[in-house]
Protein backbone atom coordinates (compact mmCIF):
# COMPACT_ATOMS: atom_id res chain seq x y z
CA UNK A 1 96.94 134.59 73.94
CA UNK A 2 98.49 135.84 77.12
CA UNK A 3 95.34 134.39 78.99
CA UNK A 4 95.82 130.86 77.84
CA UNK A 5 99.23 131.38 78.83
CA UNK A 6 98.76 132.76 82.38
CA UNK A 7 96.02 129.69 82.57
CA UNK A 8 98.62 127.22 81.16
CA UNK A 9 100.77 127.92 84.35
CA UNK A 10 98.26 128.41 86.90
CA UNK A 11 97.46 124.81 85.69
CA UNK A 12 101.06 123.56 86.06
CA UNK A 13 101.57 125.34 89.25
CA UNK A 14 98.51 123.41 90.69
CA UNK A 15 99.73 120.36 89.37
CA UNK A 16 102.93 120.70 91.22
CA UNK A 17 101.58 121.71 94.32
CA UNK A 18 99.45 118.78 94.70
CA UNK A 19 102.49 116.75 93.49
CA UNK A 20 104.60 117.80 96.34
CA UNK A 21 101.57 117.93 98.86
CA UNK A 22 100.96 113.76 98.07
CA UNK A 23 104.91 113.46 98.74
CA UNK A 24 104.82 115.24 101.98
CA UNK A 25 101.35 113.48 102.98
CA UNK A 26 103.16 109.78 102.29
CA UNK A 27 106.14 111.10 103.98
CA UNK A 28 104.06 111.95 107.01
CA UNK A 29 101.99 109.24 107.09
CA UNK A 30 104.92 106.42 106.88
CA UNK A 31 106.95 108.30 109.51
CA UNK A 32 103.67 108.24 112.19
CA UNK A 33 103.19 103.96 111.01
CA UNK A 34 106.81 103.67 111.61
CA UNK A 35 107.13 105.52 114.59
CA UNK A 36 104.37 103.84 116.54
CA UNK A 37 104.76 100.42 114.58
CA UNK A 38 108.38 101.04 116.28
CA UNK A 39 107.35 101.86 119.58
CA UNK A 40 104.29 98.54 120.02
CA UNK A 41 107.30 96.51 118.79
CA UNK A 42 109.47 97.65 121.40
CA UNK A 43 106.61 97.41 123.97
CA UNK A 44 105.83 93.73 122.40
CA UNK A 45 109.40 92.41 123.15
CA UNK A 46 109.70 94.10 126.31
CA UNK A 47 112.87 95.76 124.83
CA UNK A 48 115.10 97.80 127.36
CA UNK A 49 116.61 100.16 124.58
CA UNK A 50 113.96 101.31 122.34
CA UNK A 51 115.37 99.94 119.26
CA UNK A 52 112.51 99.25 117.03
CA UNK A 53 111.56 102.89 117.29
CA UNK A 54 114.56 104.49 116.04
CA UNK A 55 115.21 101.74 113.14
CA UNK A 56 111.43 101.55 111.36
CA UNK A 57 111.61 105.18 111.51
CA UNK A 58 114.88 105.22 109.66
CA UNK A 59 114.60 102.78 106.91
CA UNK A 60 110.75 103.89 105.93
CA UNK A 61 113.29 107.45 105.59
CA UNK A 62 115.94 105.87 103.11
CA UNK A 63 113.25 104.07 101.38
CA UNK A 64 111.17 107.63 100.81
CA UNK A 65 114.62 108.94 99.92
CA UNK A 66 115.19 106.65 97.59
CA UNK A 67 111.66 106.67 96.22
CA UNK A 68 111.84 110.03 95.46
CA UNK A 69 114.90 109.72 93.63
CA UNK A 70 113.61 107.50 91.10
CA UNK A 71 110.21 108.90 90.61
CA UNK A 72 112.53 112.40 89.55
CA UNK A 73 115.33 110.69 87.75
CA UNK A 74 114.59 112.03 83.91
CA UNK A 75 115.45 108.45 82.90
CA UNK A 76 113.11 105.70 84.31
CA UNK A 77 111.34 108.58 86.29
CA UNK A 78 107.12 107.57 87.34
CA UNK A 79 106.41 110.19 83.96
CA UNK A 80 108.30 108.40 82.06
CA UNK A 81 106.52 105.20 82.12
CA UNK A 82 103.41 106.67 82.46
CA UNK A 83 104.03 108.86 78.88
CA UNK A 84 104.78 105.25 77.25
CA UNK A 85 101.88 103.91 78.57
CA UNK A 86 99.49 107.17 76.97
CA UNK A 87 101.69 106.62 73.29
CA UNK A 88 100.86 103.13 73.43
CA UNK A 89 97.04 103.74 74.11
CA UNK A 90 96.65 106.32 71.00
């Protein structure tokens, strides 16, 4: 009994960390497209202040932000409609 317990959590533990390691691989992955998305932009209109490179950056970050917040909100969270979607199938 203990063993399917201590295997129960390894599994959840390894769940989590990939969780968390997709989040920070998006995170880094929009950042570097926003960041150099930002910086041809500001190359492409010849731009004297580099602009573009300081705004992509920052609304890719409030979008993640805010991504984040509704795939954990306990309401409409991403498991939430995903466990409807597995009832539904049954």
């Amino acid at each position: 009994m203990l063993a399917s317990l201590h295997d129960t959590m390894a599994q959840q533990n390894q769940n989590s960390l990939l969780k968390y390691a997709s989040v920070a691989t998006q995170f880094l992955v929009a950042f570097a497209f926003a960041a150099f998305g930002g910086k041809w932009l500001d190359l492409k209109f010849f731009s004297q202040t580099p602009i573009f490179i300081w705004i992509l950056p920052l609304f890719v970050g409030i979008g993640m932000i805010v991504k984040v917040i509704k795939d954990t909100d306990i309401k409409t969270g991403a498991n939430k409609s995903s466990d409807k979607n597995t009832e539904t199938k049954k």
